[in-house]
N, C-alpha and C. Protein backbone atom coordinates (compact mmCIF):
# COMPACT_ATOMS: atom_id res chain seq x y z
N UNK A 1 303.64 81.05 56.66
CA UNK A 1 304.15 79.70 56.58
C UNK A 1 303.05 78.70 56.92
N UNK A 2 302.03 79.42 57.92
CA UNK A 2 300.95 78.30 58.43
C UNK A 2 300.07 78.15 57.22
N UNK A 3 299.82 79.01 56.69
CA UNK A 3 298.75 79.22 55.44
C UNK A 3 299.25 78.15 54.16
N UNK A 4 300.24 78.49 54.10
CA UNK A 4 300.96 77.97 53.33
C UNK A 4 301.08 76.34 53.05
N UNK A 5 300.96 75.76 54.43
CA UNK A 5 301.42 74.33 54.87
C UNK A 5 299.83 73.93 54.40
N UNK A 6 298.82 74.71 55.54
CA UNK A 6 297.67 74.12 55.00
C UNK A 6 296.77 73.98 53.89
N UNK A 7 297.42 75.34 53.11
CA UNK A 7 296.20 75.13 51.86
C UNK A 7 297.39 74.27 50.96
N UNK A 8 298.90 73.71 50.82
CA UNK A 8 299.11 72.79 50.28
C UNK A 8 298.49 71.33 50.30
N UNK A 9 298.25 71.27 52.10
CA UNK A 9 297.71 69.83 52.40
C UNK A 9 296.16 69.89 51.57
N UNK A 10 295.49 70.88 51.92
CA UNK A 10 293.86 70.92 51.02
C UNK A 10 294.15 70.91 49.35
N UNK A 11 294.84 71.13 48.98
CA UNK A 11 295.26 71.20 47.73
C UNK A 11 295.47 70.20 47.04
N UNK A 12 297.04 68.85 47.54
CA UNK A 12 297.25 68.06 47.31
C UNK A 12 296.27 66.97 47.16
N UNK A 13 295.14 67.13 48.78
CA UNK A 13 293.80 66.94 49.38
C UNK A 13 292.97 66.65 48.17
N UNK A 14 293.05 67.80 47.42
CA UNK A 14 291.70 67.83 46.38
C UNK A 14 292.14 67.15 45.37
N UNK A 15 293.28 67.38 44.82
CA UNK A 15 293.91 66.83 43.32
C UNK A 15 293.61 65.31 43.30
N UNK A 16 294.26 65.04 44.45
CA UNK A 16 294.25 63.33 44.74
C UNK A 16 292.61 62.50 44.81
N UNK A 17 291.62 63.60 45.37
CA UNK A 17 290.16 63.03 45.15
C UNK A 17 289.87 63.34 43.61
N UNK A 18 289.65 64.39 42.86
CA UNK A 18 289.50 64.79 41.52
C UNK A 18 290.06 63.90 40.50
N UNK A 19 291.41 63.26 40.92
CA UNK A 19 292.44 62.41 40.21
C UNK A 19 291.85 60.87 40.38
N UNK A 20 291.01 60.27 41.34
CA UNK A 20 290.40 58.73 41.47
C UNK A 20 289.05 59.37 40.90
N UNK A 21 288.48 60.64 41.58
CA UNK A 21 287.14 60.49 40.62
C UNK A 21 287.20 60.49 39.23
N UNK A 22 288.08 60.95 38.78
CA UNK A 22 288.17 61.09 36.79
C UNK A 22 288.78 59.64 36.56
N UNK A 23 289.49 59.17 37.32
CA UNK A 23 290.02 57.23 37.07
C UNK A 23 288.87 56.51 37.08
N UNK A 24 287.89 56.89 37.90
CA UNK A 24 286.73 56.11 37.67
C UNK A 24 285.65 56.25 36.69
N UNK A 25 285.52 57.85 36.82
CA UNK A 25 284.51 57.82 35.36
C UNK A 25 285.45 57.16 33.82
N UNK A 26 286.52 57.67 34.32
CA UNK A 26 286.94 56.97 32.71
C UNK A 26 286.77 55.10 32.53
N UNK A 27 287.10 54.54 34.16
CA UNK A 27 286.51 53.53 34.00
C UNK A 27 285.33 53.26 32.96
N UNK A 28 284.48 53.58 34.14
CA UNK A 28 282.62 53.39 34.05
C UNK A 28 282.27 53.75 32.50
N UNK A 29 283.24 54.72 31.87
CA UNK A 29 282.91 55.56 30.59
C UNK A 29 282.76 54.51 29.42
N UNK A 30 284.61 53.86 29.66
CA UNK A 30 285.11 52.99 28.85
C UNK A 30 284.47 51.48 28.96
N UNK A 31 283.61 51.14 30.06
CA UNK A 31 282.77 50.01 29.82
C UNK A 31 281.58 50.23 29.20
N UNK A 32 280.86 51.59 29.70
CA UNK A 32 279.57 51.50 29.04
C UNK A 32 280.04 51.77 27.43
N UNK A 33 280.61 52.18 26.98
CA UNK A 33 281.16 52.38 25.57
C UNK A 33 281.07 50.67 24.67
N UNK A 34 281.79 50.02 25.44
CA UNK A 34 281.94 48.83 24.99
C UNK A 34 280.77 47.81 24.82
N UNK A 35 279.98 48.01 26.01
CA UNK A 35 278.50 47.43 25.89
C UNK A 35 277.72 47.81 24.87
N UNK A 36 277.77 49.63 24.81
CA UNK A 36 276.95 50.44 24.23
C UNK A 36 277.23 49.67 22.73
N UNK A 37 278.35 49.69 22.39
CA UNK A 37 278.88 49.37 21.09
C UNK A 37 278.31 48.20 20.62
N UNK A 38 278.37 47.20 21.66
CA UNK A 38 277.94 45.76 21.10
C UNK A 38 276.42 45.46 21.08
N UNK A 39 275.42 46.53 21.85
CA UNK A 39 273.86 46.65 20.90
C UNK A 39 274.40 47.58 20.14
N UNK A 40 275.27 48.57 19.44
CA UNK A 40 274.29 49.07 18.17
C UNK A 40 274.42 48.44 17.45
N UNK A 41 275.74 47.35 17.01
CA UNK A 41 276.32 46.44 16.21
C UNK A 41 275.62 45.57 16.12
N UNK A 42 274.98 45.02 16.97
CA UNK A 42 273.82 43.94 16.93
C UNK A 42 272.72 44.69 16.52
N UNK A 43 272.04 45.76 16.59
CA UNK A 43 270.68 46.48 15.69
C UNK A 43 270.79 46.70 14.13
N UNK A 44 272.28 46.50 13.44
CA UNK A 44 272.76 46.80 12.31
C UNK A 44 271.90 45.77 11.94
N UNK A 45 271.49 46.25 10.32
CA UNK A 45 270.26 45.14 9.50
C UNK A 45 271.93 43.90 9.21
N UNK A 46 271.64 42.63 8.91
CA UNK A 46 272.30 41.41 8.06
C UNK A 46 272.37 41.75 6.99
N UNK A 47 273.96 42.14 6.90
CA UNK A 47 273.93 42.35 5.02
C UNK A 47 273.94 41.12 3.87
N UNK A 48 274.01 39.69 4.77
CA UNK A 48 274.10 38.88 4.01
C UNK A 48 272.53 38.73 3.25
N UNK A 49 271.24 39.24 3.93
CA UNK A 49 270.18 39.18 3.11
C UNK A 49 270.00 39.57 1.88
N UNK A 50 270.90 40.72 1.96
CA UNK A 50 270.76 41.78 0.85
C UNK A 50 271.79 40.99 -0.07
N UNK A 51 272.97 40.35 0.30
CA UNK A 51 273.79 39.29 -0.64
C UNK A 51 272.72 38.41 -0.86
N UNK A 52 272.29 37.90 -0.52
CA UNK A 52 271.40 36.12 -0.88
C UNK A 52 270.24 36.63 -1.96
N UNK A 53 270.12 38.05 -1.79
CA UNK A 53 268.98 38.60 -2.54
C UNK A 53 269.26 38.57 -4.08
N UNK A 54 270.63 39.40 -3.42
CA UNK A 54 271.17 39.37 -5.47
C UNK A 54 272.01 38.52 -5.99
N UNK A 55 272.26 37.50 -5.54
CA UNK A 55 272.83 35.87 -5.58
C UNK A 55 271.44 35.71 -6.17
N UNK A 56 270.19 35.44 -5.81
CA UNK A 56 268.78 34.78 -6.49
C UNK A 56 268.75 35.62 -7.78
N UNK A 57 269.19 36.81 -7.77
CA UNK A 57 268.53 37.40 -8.95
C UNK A 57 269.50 36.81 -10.05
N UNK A 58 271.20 37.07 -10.02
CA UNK A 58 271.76 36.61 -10.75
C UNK A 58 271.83 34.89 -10.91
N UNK A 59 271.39 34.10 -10.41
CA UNK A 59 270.89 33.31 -10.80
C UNK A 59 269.60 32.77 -11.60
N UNK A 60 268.41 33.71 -11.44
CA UNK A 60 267.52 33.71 -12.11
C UNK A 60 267.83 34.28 -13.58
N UNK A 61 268.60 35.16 -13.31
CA UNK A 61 269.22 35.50 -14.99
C UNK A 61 269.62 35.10 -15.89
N UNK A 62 271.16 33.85 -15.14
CA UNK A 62 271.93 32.64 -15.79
C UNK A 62 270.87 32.09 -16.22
N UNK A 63 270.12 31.09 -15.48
CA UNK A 63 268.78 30.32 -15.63
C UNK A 63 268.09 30.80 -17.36
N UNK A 64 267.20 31.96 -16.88
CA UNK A 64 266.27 32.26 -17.34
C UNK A 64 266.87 32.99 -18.20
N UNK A 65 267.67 33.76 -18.68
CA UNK A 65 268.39 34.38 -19.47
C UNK A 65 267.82 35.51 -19.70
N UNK A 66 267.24 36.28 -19.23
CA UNK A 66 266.05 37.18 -19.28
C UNK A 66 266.95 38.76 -18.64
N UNK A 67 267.01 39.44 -18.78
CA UNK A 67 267.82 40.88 -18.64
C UNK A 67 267.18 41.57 -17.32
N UNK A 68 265.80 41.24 -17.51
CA UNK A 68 264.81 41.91 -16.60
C UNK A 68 265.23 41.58 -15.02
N UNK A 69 265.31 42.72 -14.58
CA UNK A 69 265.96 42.34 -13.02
C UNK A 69 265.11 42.76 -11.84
N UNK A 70 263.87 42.38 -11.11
CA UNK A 70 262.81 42.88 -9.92
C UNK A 70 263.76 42.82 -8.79
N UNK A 71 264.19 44.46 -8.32
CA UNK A 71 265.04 44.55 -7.66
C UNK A 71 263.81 44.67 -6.67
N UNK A 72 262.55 44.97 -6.55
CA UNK A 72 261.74 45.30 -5.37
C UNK A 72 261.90 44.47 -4.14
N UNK A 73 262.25 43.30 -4.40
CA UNK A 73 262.34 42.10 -3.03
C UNK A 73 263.57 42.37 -2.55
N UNK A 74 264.71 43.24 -2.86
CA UNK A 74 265.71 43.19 -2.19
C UNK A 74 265.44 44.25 -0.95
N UNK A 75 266.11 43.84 0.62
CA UNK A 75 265.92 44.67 1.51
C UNK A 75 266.27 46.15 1.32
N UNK A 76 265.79 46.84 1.94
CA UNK A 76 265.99 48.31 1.56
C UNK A 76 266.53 49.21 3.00
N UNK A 77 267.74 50.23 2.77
CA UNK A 77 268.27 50.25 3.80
C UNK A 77 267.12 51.28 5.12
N UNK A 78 265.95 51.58 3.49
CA UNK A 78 265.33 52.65 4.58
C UNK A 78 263.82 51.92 5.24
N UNK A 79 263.75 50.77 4.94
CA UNK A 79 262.80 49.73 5.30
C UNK A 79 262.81 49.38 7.19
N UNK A 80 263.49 50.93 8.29
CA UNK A 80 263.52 50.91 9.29
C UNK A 80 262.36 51.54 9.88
N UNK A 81 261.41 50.64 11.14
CA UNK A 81 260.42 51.43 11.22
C UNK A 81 260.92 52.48 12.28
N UNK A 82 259.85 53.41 12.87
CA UNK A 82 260.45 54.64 13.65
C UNK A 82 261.15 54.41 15.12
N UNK A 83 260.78 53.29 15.87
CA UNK A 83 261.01 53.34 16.92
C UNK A 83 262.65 52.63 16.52
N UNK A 84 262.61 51.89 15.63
CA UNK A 84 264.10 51.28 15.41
C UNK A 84 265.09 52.61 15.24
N UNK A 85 264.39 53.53 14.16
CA UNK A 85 265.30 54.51 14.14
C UNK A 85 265.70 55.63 15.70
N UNK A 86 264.67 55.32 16.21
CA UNK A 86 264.74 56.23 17.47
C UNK A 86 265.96 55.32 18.38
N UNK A 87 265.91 54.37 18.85
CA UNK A 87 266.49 53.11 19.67
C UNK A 87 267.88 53.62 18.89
N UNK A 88 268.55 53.31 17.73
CA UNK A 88 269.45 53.51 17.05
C UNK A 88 270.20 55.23 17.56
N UNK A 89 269.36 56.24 17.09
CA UNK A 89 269.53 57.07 17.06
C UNK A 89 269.96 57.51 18.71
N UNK A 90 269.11 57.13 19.88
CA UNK A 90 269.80 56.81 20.97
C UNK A 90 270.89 56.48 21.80
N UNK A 91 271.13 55.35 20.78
CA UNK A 91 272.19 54.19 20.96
C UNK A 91 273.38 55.28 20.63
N UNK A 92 273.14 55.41 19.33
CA UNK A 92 274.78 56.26 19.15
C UNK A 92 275.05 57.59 19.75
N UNK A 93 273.78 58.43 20.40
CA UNK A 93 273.81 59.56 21.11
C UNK A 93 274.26 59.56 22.61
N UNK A 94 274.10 58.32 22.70
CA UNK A 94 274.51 58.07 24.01
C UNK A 94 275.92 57.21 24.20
N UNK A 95 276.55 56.78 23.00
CA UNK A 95 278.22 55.98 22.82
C UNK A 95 279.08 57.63 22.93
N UNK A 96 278.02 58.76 21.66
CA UNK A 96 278.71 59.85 21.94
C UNK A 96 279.16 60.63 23.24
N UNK A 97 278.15 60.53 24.33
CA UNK A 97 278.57 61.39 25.38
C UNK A 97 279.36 60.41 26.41
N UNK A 98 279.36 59.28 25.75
CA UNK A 98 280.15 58.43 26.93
C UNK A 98 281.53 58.52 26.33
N UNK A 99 281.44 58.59 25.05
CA UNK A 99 283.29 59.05 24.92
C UNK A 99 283.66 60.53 25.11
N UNK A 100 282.90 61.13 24.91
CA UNK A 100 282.82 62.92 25.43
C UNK A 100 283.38 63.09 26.83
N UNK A 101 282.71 62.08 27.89
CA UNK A 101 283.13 61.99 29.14
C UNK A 101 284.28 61.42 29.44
N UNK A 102 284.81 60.50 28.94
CA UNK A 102 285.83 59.77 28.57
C UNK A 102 286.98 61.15 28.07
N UNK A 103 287.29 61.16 27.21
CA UNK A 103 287.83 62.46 26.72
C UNK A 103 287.85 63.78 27.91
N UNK A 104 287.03 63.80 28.42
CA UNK A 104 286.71 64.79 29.37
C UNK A 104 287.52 64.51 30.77
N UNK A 105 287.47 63.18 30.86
CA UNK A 105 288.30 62.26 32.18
C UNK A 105 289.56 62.16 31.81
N UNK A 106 290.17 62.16 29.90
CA UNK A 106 291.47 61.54 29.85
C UNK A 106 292.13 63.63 29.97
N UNK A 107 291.38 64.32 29.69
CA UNK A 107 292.20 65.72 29.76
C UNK A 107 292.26 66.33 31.10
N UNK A 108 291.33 65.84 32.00
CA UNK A 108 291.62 66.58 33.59
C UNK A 108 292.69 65.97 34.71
N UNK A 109 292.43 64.54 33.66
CA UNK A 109 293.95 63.68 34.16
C UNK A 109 295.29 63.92 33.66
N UNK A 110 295.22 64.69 32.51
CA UNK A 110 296.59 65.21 31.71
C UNK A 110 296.57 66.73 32.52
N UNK A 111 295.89 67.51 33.33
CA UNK A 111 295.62 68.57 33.67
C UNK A 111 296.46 68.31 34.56
């Protein structure tokens, strides 16, 4: 009966610390997620360049009436140099393990 009483109290003991520590990482998870999100969204190239690009061309066409179309000046999606791709590639490797943890916090709390 003594055994009993106490490893319930250590028990209840533990659940209840395990249960605020996973409330908090899911906190901490679900903010850095949200930050994380709003640089990669901001590193995304402006697609309106790539609109204004071929807005000039089809206007040079109307204009000039000419068929010939120099697509070379339009931005190109692979026109990223390496460290951008690295920063990027970062960015979303690291949104991944913060929802991994997240996920990881919302199932030990359903546990």
């Amino acid at each position: 009966a003594t055994y009993k009483k106490v490893s319930n109290e250590y028990d209840d003991d533990f659940l209840e610390r395990a249960n605020d520590d996973m409330a908090i990482i899911l906190t901490f998870a679900g903010l850095f997620s949200a930050v994380n999100s709003t640089f990669i969204v901001g590193m995304q190239p402006n697609p309106g360049d790539t609109t204004n690009a071929l807005m000039v061309q089809l206007i040079k066409i109307a204009v000039d009436g000419s068929s010939v179309v120099n697509l070379s000046d339009l931005s190109s999606s692979t026109g990223y140099s390496s460290s951008t791709a690295w920063m990027q590639a970062l960015a979303y490797a690291s949104l991944s393990f913060s929802v991994l943890a997240a996920f990881g916090a919302v199932m030990g709390k359903q546990w």
